[in-house]
C-alpha atoms as a PDB file:
ATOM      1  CA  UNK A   1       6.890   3.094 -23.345  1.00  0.00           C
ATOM      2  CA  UNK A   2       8.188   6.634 -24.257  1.00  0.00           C
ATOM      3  CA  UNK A   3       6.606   8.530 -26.537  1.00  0.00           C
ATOM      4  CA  UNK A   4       9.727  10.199 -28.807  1.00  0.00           C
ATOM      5  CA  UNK A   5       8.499  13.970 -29.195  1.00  0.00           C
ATOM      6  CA  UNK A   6       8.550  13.631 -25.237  1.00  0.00           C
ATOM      7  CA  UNK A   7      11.967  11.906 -25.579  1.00  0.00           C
ATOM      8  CA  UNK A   8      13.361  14.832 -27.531  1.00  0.00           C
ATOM      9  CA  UNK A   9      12.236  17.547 -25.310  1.00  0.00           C
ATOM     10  CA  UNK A  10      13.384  15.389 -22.385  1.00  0.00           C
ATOM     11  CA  UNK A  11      17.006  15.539 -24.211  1.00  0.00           C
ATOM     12  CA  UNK A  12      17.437  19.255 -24.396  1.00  0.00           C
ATOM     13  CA  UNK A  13      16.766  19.781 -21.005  1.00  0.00           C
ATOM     14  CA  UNK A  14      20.188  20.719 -18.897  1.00  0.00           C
ATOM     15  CA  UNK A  15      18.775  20.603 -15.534  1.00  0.00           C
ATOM     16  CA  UNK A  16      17.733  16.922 -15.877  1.00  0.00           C
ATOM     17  CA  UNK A  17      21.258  16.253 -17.210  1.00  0.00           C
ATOM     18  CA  UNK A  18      23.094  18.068 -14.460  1.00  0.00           C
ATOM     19  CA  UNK A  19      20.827  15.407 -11.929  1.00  0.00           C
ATOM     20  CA  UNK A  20      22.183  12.417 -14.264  1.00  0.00           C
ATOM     21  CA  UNK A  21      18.173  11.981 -14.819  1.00  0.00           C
ATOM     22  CA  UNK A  22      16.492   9.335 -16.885  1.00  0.00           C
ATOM     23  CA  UNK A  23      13.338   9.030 -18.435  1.00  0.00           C
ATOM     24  CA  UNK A  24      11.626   5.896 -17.599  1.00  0.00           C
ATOM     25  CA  UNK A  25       7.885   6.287 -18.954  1.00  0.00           C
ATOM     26  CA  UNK A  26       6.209   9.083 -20.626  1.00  0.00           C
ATOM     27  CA  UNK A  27       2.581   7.814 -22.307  1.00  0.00           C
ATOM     28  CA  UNK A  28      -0.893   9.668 -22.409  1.00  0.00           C
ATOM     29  CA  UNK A  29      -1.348  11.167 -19.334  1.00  0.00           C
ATOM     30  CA  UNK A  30       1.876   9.800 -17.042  1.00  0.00           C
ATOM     31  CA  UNK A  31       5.353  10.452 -16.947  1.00  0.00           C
ATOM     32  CA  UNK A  32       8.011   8.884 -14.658  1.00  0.00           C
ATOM     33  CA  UNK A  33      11.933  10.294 -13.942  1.00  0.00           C
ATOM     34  CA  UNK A  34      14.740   8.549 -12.105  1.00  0.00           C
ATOM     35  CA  UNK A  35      17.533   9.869 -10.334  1.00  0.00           C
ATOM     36  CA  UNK A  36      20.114   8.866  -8.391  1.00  0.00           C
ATOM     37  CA  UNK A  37      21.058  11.159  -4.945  1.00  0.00           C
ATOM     38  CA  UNK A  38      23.710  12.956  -5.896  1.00  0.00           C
ATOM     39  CA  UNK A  39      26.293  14.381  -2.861  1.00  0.00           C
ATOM     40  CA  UNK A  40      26.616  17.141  -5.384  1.00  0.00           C
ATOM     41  CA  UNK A  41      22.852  18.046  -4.517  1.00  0.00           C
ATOM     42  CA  UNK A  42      22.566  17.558  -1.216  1.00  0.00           C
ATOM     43  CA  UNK A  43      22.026  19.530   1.812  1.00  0.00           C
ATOM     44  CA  UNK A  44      23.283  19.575   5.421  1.00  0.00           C
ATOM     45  CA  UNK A  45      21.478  16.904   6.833  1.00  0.00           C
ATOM     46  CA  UNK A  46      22.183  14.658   4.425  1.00  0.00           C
ATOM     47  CA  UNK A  47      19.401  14.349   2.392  1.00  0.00           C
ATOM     48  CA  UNK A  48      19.192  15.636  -1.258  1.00  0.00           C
ATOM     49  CA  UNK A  49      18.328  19.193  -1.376  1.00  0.00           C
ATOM     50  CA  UNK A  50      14.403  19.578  -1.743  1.00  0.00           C
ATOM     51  CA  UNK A  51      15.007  21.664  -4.786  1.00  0.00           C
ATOM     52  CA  UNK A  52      16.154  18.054  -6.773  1.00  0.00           C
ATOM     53  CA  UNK A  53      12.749  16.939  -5.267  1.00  0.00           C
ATOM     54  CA  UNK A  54      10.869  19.373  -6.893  1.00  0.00           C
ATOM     55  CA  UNK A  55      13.196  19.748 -10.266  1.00  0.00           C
ATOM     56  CA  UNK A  56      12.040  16.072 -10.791  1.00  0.00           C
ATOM     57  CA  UNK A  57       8.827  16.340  -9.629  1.00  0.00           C
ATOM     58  CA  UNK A  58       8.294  19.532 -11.902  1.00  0.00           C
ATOM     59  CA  UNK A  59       9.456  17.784 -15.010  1.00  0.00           C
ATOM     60  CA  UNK A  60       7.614  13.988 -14.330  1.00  0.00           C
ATOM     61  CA  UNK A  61       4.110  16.609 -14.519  1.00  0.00           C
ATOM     62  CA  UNK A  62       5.560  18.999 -17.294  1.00  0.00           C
ATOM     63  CA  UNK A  63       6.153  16.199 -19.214  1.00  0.00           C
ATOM     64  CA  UNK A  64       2.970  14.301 -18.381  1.00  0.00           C
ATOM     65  CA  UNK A  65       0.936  17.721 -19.270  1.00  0.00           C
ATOM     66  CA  UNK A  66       2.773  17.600 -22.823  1.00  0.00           C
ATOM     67  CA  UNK A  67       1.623  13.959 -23.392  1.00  0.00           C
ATOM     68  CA  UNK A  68      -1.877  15.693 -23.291  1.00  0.00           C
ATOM     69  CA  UNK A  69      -0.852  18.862 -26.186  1.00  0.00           C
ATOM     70  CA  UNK A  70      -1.159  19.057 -29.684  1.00  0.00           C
ATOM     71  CA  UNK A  71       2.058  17.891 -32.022  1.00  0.00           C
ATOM     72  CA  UNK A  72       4.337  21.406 -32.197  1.00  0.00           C
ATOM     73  CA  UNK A  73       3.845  22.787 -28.401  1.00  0.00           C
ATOM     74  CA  UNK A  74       5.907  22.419 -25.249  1.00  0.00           C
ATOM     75  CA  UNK A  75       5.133  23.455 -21.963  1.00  0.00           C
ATOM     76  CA  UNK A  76       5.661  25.953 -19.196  1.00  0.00           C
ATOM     77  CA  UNK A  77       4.353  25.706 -15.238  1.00  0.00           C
ATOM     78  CA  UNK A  78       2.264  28.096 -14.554  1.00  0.00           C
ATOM     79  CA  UNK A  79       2.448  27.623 -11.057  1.00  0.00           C
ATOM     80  CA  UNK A  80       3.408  24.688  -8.391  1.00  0.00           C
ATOM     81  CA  UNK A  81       2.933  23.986  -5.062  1.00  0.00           C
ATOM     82  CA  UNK A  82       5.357  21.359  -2.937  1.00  0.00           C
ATOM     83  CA  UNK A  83       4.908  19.309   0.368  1.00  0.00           C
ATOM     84  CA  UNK A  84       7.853  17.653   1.636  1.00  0.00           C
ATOM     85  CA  UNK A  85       7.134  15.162   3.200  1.00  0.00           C
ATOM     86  CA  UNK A  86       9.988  13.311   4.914  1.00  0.00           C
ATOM     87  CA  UNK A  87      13.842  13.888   3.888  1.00  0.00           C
ATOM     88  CA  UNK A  88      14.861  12.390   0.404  1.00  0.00           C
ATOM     89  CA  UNK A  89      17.463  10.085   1.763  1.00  0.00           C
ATOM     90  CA  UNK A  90      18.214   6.474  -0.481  1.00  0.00           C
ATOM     91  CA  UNK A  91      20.149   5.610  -3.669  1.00  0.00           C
ATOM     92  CA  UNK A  92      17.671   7.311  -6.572  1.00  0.00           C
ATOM     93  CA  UNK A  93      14.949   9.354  -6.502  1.00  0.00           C
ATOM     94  CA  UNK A  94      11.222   8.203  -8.669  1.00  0.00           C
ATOM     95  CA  UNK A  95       8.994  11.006  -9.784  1.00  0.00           C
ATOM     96  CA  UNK A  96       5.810  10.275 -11.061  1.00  0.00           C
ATOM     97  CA  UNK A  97       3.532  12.718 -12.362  1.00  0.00           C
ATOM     98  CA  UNK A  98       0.067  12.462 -13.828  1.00  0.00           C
ATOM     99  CA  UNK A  99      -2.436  14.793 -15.482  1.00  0.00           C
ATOM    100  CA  UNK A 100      -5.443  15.214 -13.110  1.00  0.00           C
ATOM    101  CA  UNK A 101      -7.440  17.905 -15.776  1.00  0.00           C
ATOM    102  CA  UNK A 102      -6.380  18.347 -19.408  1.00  0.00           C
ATOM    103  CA  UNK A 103      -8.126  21.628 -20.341  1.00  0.00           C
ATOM    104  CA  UNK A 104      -7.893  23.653 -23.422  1.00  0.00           C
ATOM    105  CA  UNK A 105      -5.239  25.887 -22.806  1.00  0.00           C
ATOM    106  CA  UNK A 106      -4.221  24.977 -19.112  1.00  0.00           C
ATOM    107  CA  UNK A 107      -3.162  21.704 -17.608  1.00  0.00           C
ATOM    108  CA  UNK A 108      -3.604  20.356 -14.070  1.00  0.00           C
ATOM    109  CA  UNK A 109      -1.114  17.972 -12.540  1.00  0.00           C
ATOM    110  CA  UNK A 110       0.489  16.363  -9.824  1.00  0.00           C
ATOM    111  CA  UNK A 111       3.448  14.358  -8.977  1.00  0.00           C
ATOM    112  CA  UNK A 112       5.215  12.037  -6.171  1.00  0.00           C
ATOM    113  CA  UNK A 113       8.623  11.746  -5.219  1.00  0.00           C
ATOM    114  CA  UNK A 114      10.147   8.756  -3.611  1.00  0.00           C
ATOM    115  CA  UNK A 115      13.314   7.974  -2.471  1.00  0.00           C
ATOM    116  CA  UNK A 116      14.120   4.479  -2.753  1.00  0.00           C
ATOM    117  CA  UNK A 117      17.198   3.137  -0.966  1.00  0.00           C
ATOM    118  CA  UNK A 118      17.461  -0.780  -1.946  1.00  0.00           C
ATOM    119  CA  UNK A 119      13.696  -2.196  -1.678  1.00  0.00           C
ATOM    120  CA  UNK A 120      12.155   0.186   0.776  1.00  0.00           C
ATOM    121  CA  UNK A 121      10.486   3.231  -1.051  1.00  0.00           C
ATOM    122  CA  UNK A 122       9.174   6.134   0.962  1.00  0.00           C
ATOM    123  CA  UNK A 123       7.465   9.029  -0.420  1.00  0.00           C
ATOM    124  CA  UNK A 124       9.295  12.209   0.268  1.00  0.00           C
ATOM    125  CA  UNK A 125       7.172  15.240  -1.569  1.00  0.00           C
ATOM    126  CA  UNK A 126       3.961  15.758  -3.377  1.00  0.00           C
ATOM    127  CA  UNK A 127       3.562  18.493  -5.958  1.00  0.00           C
ATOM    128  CA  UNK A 128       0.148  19.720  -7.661  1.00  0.00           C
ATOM    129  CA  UNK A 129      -0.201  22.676 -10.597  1.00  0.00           C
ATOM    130  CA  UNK A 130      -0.458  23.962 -13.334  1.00  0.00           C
ATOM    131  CA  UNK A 131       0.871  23.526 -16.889  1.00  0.00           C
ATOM    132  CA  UNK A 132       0.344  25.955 -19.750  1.00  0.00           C
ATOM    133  CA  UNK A 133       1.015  25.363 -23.701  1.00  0.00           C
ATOM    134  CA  UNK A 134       3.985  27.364 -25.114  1.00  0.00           C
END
């Protein structure tokens, strides 16, 4: 399920395009983003660049934190923090971000990234911050 003013704000954003990312989910509270590994973004071990891992990661909790607003505001981080985990080698990338504390003007979150290369998923970077209403 995605809810459409999510779906809209998804649309406008060029990063997300430039990655070739979709929107899977986006209901109260969750959001999850594919992407496949592009050699465009990757880096010289192989592995997509960890700033793809934490564009994706970013947006999966932005847009979970907006699930959470009022009708008429977007969102902004605030402030993020990344550990990478292992190297973000596979076929797509899955971000999945969740709000952890909804408050009234800031928004908590966190997200996983894992790169999934046929059936075997491994979880490459965790993210955790903060969202505010613009």
């Amino acid at each position: 399920m995605i809810d459409p003013r999510i779906a809209d704000s998804f649309a406008r954003q060029s990063m997300m395009a430039s990655l070739n990312a979709e929107l899977q989910a986006a209901m109260q509270g969750r959001c999850i983003i594919h992407a496949p590994i592009l050699p465009a973004f990757g880096q010289q071990h192989g592995a997509a660049h960890a700033a793809v891992a934490f564009a994706l990661g970013d947006s999966a909790a932005g847009y979970a934190a907006l699930t959470s607003m009022p009708a008429g505001q977007e969102v902004m981080t605030a402030e993020m923090k990344i550990n990478l985990l292992s190297p973000a080698i596979g076929d797509r990338l899955e971000a999945t971000g969740e709000v952890v504390r909804a408050g009234r003007r800031l928004v908590v979150v966190r997200a996983e990234v894992v790169a999934i290369a046929g059936d075997a998923r491994k979880v490459v970077a965790v993210l955790q911050g903060t969202m505010i209403g613009v």
